[in-house]
Protein backbone atom coordinates (compact mmCIF):
# COMPACT_ATOMS: atom_id res chain seq x y z
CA UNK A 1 -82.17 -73.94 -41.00
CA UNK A 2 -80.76 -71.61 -38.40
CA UNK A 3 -77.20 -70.98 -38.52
CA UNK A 4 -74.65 -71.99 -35.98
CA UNK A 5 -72.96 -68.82 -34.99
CA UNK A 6 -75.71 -66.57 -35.28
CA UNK A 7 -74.78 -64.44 -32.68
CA UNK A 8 -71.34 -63.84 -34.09
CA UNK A 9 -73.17 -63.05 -37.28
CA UNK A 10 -75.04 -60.05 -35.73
CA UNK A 11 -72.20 -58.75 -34.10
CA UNK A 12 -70.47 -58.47 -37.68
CA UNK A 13 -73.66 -57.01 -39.19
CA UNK A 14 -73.73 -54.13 -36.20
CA UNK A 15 -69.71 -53.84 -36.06
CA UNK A 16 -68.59 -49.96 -38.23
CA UNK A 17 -65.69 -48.14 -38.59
CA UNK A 18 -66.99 -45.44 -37.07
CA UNK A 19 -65.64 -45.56 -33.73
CA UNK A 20 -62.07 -46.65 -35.11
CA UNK A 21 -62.31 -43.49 -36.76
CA UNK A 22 -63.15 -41.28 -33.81
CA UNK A 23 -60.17 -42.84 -32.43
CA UNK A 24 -57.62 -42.04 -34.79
CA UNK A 25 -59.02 -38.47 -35.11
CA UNK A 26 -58.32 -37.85 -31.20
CA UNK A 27 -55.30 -39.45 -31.86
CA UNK A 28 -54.24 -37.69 -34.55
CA UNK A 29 -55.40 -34.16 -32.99
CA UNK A 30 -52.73 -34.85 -29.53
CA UNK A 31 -50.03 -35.70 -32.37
CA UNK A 32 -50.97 -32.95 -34.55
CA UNK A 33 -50.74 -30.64 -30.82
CA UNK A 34 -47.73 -32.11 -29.42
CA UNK A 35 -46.14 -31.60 -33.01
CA UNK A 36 -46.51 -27.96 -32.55
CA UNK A 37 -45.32 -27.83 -28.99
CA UNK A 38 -42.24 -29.72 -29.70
CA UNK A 39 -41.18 -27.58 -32.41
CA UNK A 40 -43.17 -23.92 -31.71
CA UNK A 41 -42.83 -23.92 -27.45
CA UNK A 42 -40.69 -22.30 -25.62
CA UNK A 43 -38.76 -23.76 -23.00
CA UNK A 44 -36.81 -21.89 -20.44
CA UNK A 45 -33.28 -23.47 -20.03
CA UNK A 46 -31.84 -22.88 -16.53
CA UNK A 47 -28.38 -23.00 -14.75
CA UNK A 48 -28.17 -24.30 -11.60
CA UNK A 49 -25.59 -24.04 -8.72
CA UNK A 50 -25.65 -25.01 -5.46
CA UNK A 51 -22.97 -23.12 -4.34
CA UNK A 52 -24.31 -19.41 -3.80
CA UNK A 53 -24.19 -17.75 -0.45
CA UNK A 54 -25.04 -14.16 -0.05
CA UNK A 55 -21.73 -11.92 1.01
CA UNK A 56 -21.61 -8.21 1.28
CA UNK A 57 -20.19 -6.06 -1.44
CA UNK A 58 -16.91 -5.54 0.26
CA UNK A 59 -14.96 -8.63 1.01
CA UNK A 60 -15.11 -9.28 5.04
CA UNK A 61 -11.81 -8.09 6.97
CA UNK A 62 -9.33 -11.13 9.08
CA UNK A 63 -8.79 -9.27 12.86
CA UNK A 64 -5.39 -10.83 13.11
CA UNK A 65 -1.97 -10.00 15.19
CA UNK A 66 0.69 -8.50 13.47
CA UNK A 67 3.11 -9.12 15.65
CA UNK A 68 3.41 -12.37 18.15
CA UNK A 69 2.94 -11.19 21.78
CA UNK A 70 0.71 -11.86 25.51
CA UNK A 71 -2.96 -10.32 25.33
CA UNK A 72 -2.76 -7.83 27.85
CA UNK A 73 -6.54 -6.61 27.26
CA UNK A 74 -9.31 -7.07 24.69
CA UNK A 75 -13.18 -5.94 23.78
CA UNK A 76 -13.56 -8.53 21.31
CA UNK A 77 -17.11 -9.66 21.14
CA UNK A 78 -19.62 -11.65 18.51
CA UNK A 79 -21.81 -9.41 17.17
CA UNK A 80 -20.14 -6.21 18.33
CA UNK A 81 -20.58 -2.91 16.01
CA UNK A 82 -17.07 -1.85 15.52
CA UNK A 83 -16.02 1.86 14.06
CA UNK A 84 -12.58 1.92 11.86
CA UNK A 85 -9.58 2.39 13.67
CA UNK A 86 -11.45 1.11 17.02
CA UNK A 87 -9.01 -0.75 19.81
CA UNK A 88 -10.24 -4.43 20.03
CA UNK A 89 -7.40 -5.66 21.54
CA UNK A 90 -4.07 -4.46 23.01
CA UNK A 91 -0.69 -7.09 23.08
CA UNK A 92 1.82 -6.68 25.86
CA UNK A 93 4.59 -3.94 24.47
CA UNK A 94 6.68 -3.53 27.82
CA UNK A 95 9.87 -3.47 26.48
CA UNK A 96 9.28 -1.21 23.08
CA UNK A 97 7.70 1.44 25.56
CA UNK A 98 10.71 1.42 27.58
CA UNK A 99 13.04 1.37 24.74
CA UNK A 100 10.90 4.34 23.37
CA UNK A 101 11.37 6.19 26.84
CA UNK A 102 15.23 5.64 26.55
CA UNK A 103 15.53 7.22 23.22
CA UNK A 104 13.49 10.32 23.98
CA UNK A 105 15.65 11.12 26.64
CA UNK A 106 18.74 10.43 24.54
CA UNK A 107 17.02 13.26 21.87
CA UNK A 108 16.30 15.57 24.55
CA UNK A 109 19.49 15.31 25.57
CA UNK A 110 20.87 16.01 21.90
CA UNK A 111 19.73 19.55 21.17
CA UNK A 112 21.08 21.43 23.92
CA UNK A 113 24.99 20.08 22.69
CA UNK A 114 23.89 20.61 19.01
CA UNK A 115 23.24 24.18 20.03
CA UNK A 116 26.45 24.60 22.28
CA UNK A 117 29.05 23.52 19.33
CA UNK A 118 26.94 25.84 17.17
CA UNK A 119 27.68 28.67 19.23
CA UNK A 120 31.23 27.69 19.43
CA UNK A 121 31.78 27.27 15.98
CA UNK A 122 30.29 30.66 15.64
CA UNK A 123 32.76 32.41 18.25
CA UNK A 124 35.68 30.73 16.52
CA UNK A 125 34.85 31.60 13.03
CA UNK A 126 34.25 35.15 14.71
CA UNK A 127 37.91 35.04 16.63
CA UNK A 128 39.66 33.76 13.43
CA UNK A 129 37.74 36.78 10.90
CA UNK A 130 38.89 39.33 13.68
CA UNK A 131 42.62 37.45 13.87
CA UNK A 132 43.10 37.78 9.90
CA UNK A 133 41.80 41.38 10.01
CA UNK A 134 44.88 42.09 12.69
CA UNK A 135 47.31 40.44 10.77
CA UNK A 136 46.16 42.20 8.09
CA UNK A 137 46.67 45.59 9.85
CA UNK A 138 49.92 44.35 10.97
CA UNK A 139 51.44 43.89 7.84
CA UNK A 140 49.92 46.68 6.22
CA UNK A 141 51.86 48.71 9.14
CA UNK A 142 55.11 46.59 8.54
CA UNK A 143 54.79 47.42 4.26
CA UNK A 144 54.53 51.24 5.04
CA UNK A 145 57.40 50.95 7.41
CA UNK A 146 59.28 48.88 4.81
CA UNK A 147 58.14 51.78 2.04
CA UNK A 148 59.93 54.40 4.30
CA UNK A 149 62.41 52.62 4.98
CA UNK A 150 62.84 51.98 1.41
CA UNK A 151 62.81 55.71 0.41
CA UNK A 152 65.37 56.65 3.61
CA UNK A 153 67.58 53.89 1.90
CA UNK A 154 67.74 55.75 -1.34
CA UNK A 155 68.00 58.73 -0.08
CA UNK A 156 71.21 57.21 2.15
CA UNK A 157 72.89 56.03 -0.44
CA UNK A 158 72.53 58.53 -3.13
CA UNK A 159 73.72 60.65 -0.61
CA UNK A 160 77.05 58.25 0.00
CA UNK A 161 77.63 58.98 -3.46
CA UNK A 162 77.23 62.45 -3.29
CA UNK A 163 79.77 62.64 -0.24
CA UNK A 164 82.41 59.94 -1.80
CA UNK A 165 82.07 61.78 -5.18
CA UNK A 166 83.53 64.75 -2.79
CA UNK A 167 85.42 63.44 -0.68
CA UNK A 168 87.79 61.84 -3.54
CA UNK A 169 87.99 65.62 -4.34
CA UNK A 170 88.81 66.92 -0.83
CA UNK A 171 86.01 68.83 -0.01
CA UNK A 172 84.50 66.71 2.36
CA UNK A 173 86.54 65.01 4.90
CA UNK A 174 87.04 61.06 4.85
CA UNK A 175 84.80 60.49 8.82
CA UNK A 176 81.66 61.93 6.67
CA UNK A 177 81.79 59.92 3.98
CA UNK A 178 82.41 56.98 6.31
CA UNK A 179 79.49 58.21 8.16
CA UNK A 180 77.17 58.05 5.20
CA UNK A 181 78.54 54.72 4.55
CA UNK A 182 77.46 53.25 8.03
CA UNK A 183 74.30 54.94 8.20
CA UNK A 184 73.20 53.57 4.32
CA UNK A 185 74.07 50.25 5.93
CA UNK A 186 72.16 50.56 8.43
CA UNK A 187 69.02 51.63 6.83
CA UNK A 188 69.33 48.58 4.50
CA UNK A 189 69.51 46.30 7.65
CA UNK A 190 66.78 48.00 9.20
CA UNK A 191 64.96 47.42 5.80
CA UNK A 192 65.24 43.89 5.39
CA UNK A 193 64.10 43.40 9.20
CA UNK A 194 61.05 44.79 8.04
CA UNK A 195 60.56 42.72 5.06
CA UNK A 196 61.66 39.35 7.68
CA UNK A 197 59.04 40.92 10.01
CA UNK A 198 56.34 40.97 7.31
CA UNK A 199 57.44 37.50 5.84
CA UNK A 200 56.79 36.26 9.76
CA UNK A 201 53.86 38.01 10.12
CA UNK A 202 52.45 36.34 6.41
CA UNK A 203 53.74 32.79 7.72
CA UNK A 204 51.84 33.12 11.30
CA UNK A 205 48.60 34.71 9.93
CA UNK A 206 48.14 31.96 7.84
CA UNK A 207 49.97 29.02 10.54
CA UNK A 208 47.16 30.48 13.05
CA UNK A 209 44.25 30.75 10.45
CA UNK A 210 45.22 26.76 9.10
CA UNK A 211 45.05 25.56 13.21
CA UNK A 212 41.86 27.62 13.79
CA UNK A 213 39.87 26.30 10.94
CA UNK A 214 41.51 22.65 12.03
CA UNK A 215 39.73 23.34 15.24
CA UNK A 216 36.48 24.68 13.59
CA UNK A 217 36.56 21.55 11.56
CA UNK A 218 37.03 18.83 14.63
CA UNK A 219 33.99 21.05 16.11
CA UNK A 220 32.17 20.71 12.93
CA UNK A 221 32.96 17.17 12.55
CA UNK A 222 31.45 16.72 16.27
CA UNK A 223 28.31 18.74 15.53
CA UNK A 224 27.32 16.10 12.27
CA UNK A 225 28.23 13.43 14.63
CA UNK A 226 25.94 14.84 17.18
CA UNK A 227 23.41 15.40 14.02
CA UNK A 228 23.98 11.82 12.91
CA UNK A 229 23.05 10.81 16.23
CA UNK A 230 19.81 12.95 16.38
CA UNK A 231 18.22 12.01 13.01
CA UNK A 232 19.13 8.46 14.10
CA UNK A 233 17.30 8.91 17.61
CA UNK A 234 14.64 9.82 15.79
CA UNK A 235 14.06 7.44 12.83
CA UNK A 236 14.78 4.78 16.03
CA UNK A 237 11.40 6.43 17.97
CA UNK A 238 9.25 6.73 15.09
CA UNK A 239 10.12 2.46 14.72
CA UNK A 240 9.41 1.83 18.02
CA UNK A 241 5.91 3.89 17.87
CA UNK A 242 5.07 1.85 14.47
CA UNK A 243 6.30 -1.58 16.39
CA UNK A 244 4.03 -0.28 19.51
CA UNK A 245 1.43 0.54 17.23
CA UNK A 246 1.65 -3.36 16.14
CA UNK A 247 0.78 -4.37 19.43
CA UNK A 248 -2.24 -2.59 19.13
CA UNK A 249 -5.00 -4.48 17.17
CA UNK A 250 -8.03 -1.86 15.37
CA UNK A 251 -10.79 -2.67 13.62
CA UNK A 252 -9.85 -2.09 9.72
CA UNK A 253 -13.17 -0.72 9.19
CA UNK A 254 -16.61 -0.24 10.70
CA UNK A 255 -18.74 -3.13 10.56
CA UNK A 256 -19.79 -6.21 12.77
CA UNK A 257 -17.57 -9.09 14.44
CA UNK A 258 -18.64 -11.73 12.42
CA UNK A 259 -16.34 -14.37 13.75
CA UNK A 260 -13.92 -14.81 17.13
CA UNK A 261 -11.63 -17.02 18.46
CA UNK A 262 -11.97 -18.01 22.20
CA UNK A 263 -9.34 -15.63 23.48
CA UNK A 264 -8.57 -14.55 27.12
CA UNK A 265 -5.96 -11.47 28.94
CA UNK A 266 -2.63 -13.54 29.12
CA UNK A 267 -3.02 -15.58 26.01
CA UNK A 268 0.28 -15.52 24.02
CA UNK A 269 -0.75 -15.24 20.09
CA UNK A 270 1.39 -15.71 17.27
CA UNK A 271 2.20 -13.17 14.74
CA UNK A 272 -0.39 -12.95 12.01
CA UNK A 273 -2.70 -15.69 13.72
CA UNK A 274 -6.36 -15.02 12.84
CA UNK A 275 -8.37 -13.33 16.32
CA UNK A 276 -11.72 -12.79 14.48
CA UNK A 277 -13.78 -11.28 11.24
CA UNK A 278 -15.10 -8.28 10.58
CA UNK A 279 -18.23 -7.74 8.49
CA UNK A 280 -18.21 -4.32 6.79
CA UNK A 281 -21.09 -2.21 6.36
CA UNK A 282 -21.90 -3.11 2.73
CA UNK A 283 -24.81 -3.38 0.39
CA UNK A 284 -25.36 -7.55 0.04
CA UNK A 285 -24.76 -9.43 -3.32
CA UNK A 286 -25.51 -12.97 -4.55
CA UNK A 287 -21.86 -15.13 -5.37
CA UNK A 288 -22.10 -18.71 -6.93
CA UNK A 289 -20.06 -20.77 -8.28
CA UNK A 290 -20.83 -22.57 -11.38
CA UNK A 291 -18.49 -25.03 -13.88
CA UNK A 292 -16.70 -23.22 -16.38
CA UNK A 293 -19.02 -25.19 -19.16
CA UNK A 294 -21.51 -23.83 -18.15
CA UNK A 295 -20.63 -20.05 -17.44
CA UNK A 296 -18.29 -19.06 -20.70
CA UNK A 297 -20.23 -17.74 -23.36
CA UNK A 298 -23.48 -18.39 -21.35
CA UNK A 299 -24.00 -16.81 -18.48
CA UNK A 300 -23.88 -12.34 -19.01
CA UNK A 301 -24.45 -10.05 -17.12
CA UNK A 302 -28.30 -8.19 -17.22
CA UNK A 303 -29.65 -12.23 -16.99
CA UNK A 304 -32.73 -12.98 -14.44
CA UNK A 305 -32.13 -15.25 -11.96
CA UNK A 306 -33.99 -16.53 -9.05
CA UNK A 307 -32.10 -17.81 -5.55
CA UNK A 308 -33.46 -20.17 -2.89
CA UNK A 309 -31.73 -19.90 0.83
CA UNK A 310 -31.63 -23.06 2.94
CA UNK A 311 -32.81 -21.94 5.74
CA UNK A 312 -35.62 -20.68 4.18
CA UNK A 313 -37.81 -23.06 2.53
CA UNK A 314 -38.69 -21.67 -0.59
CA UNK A 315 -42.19 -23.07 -0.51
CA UNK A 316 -43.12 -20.89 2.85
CA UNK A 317 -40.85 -17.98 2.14
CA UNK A 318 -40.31 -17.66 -1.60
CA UNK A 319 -36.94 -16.84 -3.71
CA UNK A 320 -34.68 -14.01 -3.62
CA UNK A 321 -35.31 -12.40 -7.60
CA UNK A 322 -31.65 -11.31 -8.63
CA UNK A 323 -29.90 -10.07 -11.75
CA UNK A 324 -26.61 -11.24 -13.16
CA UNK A 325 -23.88 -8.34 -12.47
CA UNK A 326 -20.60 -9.80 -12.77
CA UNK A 327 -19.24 -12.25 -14.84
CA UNK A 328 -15.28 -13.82 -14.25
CA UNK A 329 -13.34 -15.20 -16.77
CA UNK A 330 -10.89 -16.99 -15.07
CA UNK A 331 -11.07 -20.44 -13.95
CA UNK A 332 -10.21 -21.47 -9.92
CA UNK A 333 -10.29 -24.57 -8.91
CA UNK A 334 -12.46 -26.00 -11.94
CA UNK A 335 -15.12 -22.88 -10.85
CA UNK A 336 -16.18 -19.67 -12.39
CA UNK A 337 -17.27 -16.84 -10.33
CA UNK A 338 -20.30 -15.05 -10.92
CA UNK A 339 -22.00 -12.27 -9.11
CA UNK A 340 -25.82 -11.12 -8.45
CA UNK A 341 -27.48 -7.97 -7.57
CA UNK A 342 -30.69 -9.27 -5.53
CA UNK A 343 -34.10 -7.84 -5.35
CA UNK A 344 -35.51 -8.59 -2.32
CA UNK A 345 -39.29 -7.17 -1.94
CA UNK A 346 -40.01 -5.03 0.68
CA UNK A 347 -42.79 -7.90 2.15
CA UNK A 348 -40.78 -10.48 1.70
CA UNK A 349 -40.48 -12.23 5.61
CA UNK A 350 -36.82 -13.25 4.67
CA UNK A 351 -33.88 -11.40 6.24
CA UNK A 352 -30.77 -10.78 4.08
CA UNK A 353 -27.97 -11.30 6.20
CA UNK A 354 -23.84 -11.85 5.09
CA UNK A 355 -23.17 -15.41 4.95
CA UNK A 356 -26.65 -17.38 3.82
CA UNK A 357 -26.01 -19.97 1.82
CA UNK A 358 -28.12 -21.33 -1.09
CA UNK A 359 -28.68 -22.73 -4.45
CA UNK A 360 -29.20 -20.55 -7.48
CA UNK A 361 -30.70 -20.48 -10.95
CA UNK A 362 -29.67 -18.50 -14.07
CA UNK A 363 -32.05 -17.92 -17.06
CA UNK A 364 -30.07 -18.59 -19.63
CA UNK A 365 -32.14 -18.62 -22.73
CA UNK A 366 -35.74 -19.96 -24.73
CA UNK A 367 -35.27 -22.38 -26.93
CA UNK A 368 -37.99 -25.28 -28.56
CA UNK A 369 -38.19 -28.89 -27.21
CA UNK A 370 -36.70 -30.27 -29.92
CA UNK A 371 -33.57 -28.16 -30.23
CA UNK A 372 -33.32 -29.44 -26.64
CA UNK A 373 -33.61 -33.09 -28.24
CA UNK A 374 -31.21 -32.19 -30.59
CA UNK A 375 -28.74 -31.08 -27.82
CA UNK A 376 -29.02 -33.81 -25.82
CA UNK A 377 -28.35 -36.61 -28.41
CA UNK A 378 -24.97 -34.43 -29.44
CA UNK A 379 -24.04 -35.22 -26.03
CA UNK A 380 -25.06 -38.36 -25.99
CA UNK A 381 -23.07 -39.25 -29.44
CA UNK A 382 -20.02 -37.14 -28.31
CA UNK A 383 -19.61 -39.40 -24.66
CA UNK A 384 -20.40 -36.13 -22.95
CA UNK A 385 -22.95 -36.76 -20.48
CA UNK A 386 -25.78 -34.57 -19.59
CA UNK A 387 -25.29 -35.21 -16.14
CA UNK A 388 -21.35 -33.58 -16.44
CA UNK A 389 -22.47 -30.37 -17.14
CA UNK A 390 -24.42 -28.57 -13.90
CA UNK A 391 -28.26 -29.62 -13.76
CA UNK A 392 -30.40 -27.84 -15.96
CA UNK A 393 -34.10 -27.14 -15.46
CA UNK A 394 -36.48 -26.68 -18.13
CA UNK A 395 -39.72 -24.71 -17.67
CA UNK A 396 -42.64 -24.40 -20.14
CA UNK A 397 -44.17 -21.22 -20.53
């Protein structure tokens, strides 16, 4: 009797485990491999910014006004190669230059009376040594008259003693003794003229010596005054060169006129309002800006990096190879600054120039997939998102 599901039967009979097996082998073998890549690869954790331009090594110079004033000329052009200290544009400085003019004449004027109450100070201090030397000469005389006069006193009156002594013993008649008398007195009155005359001669030698040094000192007075008045003069024209100098407007150093504002002769600009930007000759360097999570304790300097411009597609003109070179610790506006050396190939088509702006990535460090697991589900159980923290990129080498 033939049985009802006979071809169900056979299908049993043929039906093996072999091919189940097969099945879980391959199976097993892509578990076993991606076992061992998950825990033994190496993936290549990046940091990413968007915000990297390429600026030259020294910062880029404002061409602004010191001083408000009316452009009277300017050479001010985009692109222009400037040297340091180069005129770019002059402001209208009228009135310093004429105030300038006014006090040179006033110092040139200055010198010549400086030099006259020199001189005159010089013949009065001459007059007054030669007046106290004549005084001097004049008393002197007057003391040796007064000494002789002094010794013809004695003698007068020893002699009156001499001649009363005789004449109270009648040898000498009364008229000689009187005679001696007179002539004693008059030697002593003839003496103390002599010390009146030198007294007189002491009290105008020094009366004439206290007016002529009261006159050297009014003249001495005037010549600081006159001094005063010079060093004044001049402080006043080396001001009014420095506020001239304002007016003028020089490159700070050589480079290239990066950026100008539409300016024209006549236009009245503020002081300190911003006429342009100078470029320095510099070598280039890579700046980004990255969150601070991301930089402190992460980012050092030596690290390889790798920088795409904008307005060079990476995929037709490749990445700019750089090297971390400065690191800043000091947060600014929820940023940290970091700097790049680049190392642009010699056949590379693209052209460095200050100012191109791009995106940037930072290799940070190799770690396995599953530390990278690990990492991600401690953010995930701390509320800290991954997508807080700047985008990473992971590359398997």
């Amino acid at each position: 009797m033939p049985t009802t599901f006979s071809r169900t039967t056979r299908s049993l009979r043929q039906d093996t485990a072999k091919y189940a097996l097969i099945a879980w082998l391959i199976g097993g073998l892509f578990l076993i491999g991606w076992l061992i890549w998950f825990f033994f690869a190496h993936v290549t954790v990046y940091e990413f910014s968007t915000k990297a331009r390429l600026e030259v090594n020294r910062s880029a110079h404002p061409i602004a006004a010191l001083v408000a004033g009316k452009i009277v000329s300017t050479s001010l052009s985009l692109g222009q190669e400037a040297q340091e200290s180069e005129i770019l544009a002059t402001l209208d400085a009228s009135s310093e230059k004429l105030r300038l003019q006014e006090e040179e004449s006033r110092q040139e004027a200055l010198p010549p009376q400086i030099a006259s109450l020199e001189k005159e100070i010089a013949a009065l201090e001459q007059a007054k040594t030669e007046a106290r030397q004549a005084a001097i000469s004049a008393i002197q005389s007057s003391r040796s008259r007064q000494k002789e006069a002094n010794i013809a006193v004695t003698f007068a009156k020893d002699n009156e003693r001499r001649l009363i002594a005789l004449s109270a013993s009648g040898h000498v008649p009364v008229i000689e003794r009187l005679k001696a008398q007179a002539e004693s007195q008059k030697l002593s009155s003839n003496r103390e003229a002599l010390s009146s005359d030198i007294h007189r001669l002491e009290m105008e030698s020094q009366t004439r010596a206290h007016q002529e040094q009261a006159e050297i000192e009014d003249l001495k007075r005037e010549l600081a005054k006159l001094n005063g008045e010079l060093s004044t003069t001049q402080m006043t024209i080396a001001r009014l060169k420095q506020d001239i100098e304002k007016h003028t407007i020089r490159a700070p150093a050589a480079g290239q006129i990066g950026d100008i504002s539409p300016l024209q002769v006549g236009t009245y600009v503020a002081a300190g309002e911003k006429l342009g930007v100078l470029v320095p000759r510099s070598e280039l360097r890579i700046v980004a800006d990255f969150p601070p999570a991301s930089v402190l304790g992460r980012i050092h300097p030596g690290q390889s990096s790798r920088m795409r411009l904008d307005g060079f597609p990476w995929a037709q003109f490749g990445t700019i190879q750089a090297t971390v070179s400065r690191v800043g610790s000091e947060i600014r506006d929820n940023r940290v600054r970091v700097e790049f050396k680049p190392e642009l190939s010699p056949l590379s088509p693209i052209i460095l120039q200050h100012g191109l702006p791009g995106a940037i990535e930072v290799n940070i460090e190799q770690v396995s997939p599953a530390v990278m697991v690990l990492r991600i589900a401690g953010q995930v159980l701390s509320n800290n998102s991954p997508s807080d923290h700047s985008a990473n990129a992971f590359k398997a080498e």
